[in-house]
N, C-alpha and C. Protein backbone atom coordinates (compact mmCIF):
# COMPACT_ATOMS: atom_id res chain seq x y z
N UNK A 1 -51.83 83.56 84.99
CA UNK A 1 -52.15 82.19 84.68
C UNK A 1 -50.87 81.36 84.67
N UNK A 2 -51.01 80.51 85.37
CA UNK A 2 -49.74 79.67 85.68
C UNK A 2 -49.73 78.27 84.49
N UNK A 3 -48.43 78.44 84.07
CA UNK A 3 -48.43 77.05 83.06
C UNK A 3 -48.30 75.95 84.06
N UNK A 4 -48.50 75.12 83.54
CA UNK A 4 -48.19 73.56 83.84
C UNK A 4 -46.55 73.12 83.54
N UNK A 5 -45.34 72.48 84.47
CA UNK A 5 -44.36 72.37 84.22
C UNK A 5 -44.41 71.03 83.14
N UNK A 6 -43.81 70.82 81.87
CA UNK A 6 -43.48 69.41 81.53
C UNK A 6 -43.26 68.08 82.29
N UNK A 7 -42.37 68.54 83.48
CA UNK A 7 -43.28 66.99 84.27
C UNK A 7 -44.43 66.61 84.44
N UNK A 8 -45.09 67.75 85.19
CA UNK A 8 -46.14 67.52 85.56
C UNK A 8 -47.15 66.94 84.85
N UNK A 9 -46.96 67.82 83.30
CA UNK A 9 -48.02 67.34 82.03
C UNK A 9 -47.90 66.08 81.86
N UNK A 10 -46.38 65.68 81.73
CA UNK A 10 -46.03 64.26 81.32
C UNK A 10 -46.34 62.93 82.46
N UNK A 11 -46.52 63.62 84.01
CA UNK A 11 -47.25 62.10 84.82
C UNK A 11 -48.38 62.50 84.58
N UNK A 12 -49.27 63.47 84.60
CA UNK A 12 -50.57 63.31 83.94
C UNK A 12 -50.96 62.59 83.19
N UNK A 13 -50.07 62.86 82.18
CA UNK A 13 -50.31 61.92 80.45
C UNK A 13 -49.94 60.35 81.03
N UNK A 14 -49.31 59.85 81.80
CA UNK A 14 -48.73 58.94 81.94
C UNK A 14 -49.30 57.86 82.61
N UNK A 15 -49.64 58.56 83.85
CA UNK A 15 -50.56 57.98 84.80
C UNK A 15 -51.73 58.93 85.39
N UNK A 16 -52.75 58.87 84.23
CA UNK A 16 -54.00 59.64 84.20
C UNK A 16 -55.28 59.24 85.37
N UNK A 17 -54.75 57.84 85.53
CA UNK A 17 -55.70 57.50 86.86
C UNK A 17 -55.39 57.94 88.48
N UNK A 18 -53.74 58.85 88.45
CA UNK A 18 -53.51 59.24 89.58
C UNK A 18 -54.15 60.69 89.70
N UNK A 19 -54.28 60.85 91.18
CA UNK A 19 -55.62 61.11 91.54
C UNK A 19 -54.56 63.02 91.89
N UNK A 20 -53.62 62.71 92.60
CA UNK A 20 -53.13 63.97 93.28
C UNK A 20 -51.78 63.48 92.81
N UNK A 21 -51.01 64.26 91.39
CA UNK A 21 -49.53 63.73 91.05
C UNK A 21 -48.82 64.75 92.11
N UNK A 22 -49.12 66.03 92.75
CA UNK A 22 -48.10 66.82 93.08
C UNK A 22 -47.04 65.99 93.93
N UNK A 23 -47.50 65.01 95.17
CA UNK A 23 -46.91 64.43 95.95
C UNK A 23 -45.73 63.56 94.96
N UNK A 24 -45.89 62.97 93.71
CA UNK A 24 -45.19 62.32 93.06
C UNK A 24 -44.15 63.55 92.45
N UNK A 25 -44.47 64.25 92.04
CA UNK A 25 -43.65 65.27 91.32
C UNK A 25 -42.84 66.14 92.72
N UNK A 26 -42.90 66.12 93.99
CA UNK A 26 -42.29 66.64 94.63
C UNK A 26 -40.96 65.22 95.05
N UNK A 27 -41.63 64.12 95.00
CA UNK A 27 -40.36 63.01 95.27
C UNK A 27 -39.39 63.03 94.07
N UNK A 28 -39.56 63.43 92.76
CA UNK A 28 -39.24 63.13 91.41
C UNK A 28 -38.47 64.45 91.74
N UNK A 29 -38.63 65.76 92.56
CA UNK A 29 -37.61 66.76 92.35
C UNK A 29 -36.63 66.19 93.52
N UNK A 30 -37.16 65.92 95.00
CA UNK A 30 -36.32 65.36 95.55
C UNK A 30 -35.58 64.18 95.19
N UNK A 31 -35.15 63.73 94.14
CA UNK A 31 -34.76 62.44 93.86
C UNK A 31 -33.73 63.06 92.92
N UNK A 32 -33.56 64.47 92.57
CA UNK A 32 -32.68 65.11 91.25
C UNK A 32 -33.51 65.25 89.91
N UNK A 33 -34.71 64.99 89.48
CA UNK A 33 -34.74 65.14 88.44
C UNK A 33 -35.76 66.98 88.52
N UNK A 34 -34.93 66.89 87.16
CA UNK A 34 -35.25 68.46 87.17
C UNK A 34 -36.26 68.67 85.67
N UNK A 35 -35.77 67.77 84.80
CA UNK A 35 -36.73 67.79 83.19
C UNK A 35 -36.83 66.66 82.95
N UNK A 36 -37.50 66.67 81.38
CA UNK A 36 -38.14 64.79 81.23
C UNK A 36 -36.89 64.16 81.04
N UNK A 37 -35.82 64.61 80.56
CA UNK A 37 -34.63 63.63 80.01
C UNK A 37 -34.23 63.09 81.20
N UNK A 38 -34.22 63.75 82.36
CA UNK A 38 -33.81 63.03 83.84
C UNK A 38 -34.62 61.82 83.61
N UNK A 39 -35.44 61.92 83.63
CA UNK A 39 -36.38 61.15 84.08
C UNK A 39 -36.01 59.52 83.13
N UNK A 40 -35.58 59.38 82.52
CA UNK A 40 -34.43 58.34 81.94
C UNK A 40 -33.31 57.44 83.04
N UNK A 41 -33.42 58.31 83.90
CA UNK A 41 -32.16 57.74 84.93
C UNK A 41 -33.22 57.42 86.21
N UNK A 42 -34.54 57.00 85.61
CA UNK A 42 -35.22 56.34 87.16
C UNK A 42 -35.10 55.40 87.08
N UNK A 43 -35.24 54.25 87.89
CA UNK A 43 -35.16 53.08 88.28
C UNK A 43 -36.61 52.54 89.37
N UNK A 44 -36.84 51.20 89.07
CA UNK A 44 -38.30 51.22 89.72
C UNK A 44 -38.23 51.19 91.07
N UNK A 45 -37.10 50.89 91.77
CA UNK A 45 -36.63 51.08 93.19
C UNK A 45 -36.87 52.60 93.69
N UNK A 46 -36.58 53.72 92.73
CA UNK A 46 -36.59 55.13 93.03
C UNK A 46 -38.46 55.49 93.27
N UNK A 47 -39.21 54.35 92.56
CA UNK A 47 -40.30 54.90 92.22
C UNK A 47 -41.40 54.64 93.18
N UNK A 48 -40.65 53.50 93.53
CA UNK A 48 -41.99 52.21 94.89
C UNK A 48 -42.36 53.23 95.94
N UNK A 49 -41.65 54.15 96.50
CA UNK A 49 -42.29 54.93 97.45
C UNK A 49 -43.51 55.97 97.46
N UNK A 50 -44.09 56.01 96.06
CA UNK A 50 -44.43 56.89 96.27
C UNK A 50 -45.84 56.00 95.02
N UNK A 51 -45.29 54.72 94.31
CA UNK A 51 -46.11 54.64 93.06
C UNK A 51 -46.41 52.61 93.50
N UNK A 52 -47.19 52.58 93.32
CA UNK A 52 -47.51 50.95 93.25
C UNK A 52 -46.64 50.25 92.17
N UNK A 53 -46.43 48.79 92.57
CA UNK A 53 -45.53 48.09 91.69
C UNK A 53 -45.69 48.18 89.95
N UNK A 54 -46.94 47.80 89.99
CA UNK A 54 -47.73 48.55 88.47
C UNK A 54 -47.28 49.44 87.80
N UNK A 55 -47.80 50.29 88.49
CA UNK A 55 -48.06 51.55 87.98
C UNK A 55 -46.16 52.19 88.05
N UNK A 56 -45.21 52.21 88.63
CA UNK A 56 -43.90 52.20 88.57
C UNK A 56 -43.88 51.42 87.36
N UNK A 57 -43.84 50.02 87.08
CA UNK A 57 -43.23 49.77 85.77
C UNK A 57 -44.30 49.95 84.37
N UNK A 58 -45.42 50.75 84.25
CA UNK A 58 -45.67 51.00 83.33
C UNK A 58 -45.27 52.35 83.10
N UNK A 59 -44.88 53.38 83.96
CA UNK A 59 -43.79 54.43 83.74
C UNK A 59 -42.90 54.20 83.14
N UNK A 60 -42.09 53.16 83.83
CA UNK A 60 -40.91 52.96 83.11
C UNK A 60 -40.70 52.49 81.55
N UNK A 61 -42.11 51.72 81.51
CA UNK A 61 -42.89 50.77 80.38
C UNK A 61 -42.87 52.21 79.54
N UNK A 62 -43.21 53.19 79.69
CA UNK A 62 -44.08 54.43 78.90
C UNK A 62 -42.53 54.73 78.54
N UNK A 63 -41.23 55.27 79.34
CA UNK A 63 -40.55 55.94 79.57
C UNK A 63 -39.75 55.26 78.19
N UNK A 64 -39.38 54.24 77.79
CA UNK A 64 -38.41 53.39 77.36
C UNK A 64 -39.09 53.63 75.80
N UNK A 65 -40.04 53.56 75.76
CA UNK A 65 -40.95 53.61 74.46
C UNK A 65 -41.01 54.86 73.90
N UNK A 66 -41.03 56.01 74.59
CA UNK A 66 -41.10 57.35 73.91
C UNK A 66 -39.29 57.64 73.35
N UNK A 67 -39.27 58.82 72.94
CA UNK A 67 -38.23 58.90 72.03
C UNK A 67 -37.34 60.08 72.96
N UNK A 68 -37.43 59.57 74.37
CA UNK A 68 -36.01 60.31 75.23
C UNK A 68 -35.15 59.21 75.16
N UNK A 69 -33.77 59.68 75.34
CA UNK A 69 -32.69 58.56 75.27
C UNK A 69 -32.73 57.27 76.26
N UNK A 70 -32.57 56.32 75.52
CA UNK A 70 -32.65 55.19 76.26
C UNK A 70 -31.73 54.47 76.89
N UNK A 71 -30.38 54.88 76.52
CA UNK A 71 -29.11 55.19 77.21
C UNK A 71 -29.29 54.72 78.29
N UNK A 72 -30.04 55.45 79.18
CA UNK A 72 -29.70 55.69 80.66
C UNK A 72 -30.97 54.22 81.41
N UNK A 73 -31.49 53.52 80.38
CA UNK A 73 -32.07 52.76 80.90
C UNK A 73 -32.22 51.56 80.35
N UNK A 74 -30.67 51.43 80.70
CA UNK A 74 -30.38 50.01 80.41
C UNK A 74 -30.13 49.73 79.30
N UNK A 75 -30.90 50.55 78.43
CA UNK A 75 -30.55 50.01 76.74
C UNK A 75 -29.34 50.87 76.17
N UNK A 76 -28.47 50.42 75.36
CA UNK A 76 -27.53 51.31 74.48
C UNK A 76 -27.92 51.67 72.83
N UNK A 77 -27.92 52.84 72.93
CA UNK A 77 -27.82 53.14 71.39
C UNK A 77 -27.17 52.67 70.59
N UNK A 78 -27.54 51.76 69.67
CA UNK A 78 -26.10 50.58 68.89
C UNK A 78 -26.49 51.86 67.51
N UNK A 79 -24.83 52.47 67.73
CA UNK A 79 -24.80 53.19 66.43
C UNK A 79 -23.35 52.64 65.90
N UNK A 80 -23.22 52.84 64.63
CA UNK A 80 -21.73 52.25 64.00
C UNK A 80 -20.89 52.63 64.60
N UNK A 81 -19.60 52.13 65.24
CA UNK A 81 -18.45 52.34 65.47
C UNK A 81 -17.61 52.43 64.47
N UNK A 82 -17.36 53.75 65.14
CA UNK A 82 -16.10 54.20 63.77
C UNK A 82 -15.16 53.90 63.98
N UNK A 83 -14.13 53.60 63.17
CA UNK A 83 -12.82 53.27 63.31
C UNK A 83 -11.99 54.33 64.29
N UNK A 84 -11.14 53.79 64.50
CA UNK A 84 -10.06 54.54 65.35
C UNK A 84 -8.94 54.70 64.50
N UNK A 85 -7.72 55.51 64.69
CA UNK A 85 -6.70 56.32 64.11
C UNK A 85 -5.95 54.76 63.63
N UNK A 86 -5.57 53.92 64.86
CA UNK A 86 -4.64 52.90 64.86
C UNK A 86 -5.50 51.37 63.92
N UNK A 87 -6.80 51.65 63.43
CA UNK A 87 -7.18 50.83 63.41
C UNK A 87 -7.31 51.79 61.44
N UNK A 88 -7.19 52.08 61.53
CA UNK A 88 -7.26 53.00 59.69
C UNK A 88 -5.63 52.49 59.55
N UNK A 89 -5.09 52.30 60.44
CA UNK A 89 -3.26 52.74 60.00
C UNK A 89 -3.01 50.96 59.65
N UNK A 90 -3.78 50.29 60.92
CA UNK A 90 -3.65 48.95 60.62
C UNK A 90 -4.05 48.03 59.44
N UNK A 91 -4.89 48.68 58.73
CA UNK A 91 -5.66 48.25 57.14
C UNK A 91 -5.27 48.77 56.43
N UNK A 92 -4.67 50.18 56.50
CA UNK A 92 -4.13 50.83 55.24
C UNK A 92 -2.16 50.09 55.08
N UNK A 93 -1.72 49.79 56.65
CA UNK A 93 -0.30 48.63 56.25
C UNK A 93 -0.63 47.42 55.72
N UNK A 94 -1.80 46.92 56.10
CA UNK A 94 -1.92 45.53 55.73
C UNK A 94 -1.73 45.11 54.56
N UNK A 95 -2.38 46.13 53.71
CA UNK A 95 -3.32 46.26 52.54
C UNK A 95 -2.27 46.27 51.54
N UNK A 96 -0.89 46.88 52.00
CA UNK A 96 -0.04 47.31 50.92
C UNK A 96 0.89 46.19 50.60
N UNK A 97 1.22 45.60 49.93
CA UNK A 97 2.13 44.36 48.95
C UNK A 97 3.93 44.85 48.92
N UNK A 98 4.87 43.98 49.32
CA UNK A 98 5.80 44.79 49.91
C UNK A 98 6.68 43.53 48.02
């Protein structure tokens, strides 16, 4: 009994009205992606050949919303920036009363 790969499950889940995904999942390996986190680094240009204008950006629509990194699509993770070495040295001289 053969499993189902995680891509595959995931354009299923994704785009449930497509009829035959294999043809999509064979452009998605030819294109480099190998697991779902690739799949972060598509672009809707990568997708038009094979997916209607739609249906490409509600992928992408789906893609951005689930909880793979969003990094790679366009958005940045705004996490605190930590100080740097020169920038601790610069507040800890400032700070001191001569």
């Amino acid at each position: 009994m053969d499993t189902e790969s995680p891509l595959l499950s995931f354009i299923k889940s994704s785009l449930p009205k497509m009829r035959d995904p294999e043809p999509f999942l064979e452009r998605l390996q030819g294109l480099g992606v190998e697991d779902l986190e690739d799949l972060t680094y598509l672009q809707e240009s990568d997708l038009l050949s094979v997916l209607r204008p739609i249906e490409a950006r509600k992928l992408l629509s789906l893609l951005q919303k689930t909880s793979m990194p969003t990094r790679c699509l366009g958005q940045s993770s705004k996490q605190p920036e930590q100080p740097t070495v020169q920038q601790s040295q610069y507040q800890y001289k400032s700070s001191i009363t001569v």
